[in-house]
Protein backbone atom coordinates (compact mmCIF):
# COMPACT_ATOMS: atom_id res chain seq x y z
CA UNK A 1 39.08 -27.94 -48.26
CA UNK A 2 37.73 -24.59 -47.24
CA UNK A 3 35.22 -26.07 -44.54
CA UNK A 4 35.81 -27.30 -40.95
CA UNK A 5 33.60 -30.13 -39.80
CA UNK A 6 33.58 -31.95 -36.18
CA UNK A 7 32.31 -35.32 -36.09
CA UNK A 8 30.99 -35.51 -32.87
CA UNK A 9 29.95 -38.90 -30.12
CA UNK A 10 31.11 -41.31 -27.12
CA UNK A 11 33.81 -43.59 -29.12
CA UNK A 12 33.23 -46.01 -26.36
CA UNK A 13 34.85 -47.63 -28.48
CA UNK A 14 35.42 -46.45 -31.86
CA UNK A 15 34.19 -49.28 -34.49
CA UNK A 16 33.51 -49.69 -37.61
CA UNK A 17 30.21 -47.75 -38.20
CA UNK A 18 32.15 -44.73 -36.63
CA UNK A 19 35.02 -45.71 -39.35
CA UNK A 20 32.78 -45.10 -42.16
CA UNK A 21 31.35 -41.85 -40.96
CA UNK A 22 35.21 -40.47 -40.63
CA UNK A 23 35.97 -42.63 -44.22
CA UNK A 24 32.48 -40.34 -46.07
CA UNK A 25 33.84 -37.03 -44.89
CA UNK A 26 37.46 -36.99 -44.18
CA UNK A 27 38.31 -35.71 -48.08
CA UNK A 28 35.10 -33.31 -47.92
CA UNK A 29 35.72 -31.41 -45.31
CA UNK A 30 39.27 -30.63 -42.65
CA UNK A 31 37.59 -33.16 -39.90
CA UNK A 32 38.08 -32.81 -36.71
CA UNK A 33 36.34 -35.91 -34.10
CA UNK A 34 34.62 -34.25 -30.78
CA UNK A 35 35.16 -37.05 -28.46
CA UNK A 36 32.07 -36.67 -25.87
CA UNK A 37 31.68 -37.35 -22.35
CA UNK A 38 35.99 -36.84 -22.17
CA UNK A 39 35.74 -36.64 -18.12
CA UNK A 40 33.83 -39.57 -17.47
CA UNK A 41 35.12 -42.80 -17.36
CA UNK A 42 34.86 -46.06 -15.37
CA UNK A 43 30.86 -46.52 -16.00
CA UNK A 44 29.28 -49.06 -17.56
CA UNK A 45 28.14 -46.89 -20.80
CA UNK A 46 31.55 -44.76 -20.35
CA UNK A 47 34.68 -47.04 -19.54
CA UNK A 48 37.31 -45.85 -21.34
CA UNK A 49 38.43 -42.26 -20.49
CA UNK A 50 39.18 -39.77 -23.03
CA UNK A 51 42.53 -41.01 -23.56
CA UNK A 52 41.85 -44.23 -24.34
CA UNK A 53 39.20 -43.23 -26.88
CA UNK A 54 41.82 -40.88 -28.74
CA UNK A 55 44.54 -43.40 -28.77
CA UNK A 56 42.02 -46.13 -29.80
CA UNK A 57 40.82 -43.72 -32.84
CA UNK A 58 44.38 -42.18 -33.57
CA UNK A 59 45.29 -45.55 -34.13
CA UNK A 60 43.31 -45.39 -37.23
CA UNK A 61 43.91 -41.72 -38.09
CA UNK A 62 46.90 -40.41 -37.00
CA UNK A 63 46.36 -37.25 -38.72
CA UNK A 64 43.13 -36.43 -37.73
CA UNK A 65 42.61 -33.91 -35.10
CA UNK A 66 40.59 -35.61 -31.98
CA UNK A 67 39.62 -33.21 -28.95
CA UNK A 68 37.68 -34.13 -25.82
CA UNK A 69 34.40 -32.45 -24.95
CA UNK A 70 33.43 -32.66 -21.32
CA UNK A 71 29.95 -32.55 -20.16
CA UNK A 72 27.97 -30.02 -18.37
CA UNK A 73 24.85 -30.02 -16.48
CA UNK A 74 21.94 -31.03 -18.37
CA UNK A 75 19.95 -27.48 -18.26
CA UNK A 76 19.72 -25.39 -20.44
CA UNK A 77 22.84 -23.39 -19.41
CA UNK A 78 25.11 -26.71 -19.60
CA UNK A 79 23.78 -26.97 -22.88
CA UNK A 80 24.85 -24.08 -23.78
CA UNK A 81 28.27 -24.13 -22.24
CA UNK A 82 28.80 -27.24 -23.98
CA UNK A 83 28.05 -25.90 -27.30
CA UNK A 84 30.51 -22.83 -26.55
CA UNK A 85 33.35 -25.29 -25.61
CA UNK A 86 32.51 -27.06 -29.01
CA UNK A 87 32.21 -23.91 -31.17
CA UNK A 88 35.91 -22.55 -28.84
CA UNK A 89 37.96 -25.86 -29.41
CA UNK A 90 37.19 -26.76 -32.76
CA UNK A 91 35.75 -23.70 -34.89
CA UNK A 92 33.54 -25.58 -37.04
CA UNK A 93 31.18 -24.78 -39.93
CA UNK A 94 29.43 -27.87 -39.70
CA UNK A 95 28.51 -30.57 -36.63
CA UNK A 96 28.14 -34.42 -37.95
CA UNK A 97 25.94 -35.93 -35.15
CA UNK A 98 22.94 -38.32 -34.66
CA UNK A 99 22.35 -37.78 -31.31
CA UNK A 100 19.42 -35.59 -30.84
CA UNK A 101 20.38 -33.40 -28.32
CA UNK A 102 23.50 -31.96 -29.99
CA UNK A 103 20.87 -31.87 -33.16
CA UNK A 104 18.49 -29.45 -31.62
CA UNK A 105 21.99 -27.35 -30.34
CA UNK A 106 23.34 -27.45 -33.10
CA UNK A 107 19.84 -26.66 -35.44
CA UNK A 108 19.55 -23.34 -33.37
CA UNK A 109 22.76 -22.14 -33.48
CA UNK A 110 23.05 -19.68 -36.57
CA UNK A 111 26.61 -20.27 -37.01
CA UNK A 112 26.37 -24.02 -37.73
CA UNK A 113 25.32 -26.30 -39.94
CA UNK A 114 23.92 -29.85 -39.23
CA UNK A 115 24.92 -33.13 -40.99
CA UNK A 116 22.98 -36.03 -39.88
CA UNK A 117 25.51 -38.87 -40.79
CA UNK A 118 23.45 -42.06 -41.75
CA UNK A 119 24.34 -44.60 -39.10
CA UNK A 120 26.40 -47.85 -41.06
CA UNK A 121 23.91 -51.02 -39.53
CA UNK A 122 23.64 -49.05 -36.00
CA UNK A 123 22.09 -52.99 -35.08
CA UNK A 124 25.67 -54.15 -35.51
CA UNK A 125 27.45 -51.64 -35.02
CA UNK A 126 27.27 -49.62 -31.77
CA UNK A 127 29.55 -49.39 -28.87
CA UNK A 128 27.10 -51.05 -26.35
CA UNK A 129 26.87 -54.12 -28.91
CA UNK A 130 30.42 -54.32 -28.71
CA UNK A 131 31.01 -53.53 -24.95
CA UNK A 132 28.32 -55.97 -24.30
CA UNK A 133 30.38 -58.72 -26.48
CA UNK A 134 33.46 -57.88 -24.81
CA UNK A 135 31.43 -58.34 -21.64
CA UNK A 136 29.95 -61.58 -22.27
CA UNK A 137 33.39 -63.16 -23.88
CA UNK A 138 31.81 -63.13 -27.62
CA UNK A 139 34.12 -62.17 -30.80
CA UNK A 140 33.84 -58.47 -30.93
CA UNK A 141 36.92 -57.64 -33.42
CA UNK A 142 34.51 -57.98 -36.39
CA UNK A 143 32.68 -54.64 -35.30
CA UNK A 144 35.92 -52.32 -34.82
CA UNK A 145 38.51 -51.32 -37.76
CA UNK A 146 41.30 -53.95 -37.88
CA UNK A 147 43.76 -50.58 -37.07
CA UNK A 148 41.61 -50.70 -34.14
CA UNK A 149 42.10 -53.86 -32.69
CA UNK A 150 45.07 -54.15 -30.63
CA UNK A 151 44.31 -50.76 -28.83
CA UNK A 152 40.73 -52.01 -27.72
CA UNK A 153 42.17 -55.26 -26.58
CA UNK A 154 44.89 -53.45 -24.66
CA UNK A 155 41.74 -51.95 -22.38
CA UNK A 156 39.32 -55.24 -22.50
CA UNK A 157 39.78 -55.12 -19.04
CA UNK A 158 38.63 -51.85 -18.26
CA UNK A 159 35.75 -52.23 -20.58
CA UNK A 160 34.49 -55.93 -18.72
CA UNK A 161 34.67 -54.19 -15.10
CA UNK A 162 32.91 -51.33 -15.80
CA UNK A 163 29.54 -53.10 -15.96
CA UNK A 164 27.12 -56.05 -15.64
CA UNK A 165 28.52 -59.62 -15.99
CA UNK A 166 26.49 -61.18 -18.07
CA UNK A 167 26.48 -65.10 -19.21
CA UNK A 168 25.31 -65.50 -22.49
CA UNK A 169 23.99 -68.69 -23.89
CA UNK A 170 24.69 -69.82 -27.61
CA UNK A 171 21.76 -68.12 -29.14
CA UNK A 172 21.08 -66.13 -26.94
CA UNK A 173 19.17 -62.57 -28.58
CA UNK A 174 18.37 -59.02 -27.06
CA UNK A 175 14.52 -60.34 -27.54
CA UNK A 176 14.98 -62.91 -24.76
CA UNK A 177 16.53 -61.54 -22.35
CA UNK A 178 15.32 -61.64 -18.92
CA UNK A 179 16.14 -58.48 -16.18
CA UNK A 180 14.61 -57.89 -13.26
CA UNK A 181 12.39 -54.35 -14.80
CA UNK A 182 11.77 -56.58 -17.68
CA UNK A 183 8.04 -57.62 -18.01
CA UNK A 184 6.96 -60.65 -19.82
């Protein structure tokens, strides 16, 4: 295992679609998971801080390495900064990301290689479906790795009062939903 790859994203939380990206290149490569957004916390799309993400995911892979990435401004020049903190903390040869920011760093960087990781069902399996389940008092264990479990309940809390407080009917489906910028 000659190559160094970092998986990079949010983890807010870690589930199972994030499971089988770690699962298809853990024996390929000496992973390493770039835990994004690791000074924000306490928002509805970030409520778990950096430590809860890494013991959430170490949880499942104690012997993976998992570092935190914080975020810079969103010129050009934060951009860049971020991609030197990335290339500084983790030395990789190749960046595992769908997000299409870190794509287009990452694509014209020289020094590193892309791997656009097929997202596993990203309908499914995302954190804001299962933040939004936790939120709304729906099962949401199904969507994280069973190793997983007790260290995401441990923070339910922080994850329902970080954001809206939805009531959802039986039934109920992203289609219908009714908000006030929504337009029938």
């Amino acid at each position: 295992m000659s190559k160094r790859a970092i998986l990079v994203g949010r983890f807010q939380p870690f589930h199972l679609g994030h499971r089988e990206v770690v699962e298809k290149y853990r024996d390929s490569y000496e992973l390493v998971i770039g835990v994004g957004s690791a000074g924000k916390e306490g928002e509805e799309e970030n409520p778990l801080s950096f430590e809860d993400r890494r013991e959430i995911i170490r949880a499942c892979y104690p012997d993976i390495e998992i570092m935190g990435l914080k975020d810079y401004s969103s010129d050009e020049e934060g951009h860049q900064k971020w991609l030197e903190e990335l290339r500084d903390k983790a030395s990789p040869d190749k960046v595992i990301s769908q997000n299409g920011l870190v794509k287009r760093l990452v694509e014209e960087d020289p020094e590193l290689e892309l791997i656009e990781q097929d997202m596993h069902d990203p309908g499914i399996y995302s954190g804001t479906e299962v933040r939004r389940r936790i939120r709304s008092g729906e099962e949401w264990r199904y969507l994280v790795p069973e190793c997983a479990e007790e260290e995401v309940a441990d923070r339910i809390e922080k994850i329902k009062g970080s954001g809206i407080q939805y009531e959802f009917k039986p039934g109920w489906t992203r289609e219908n939903a009714y908000h006030d910028t929504y337009e029938k």
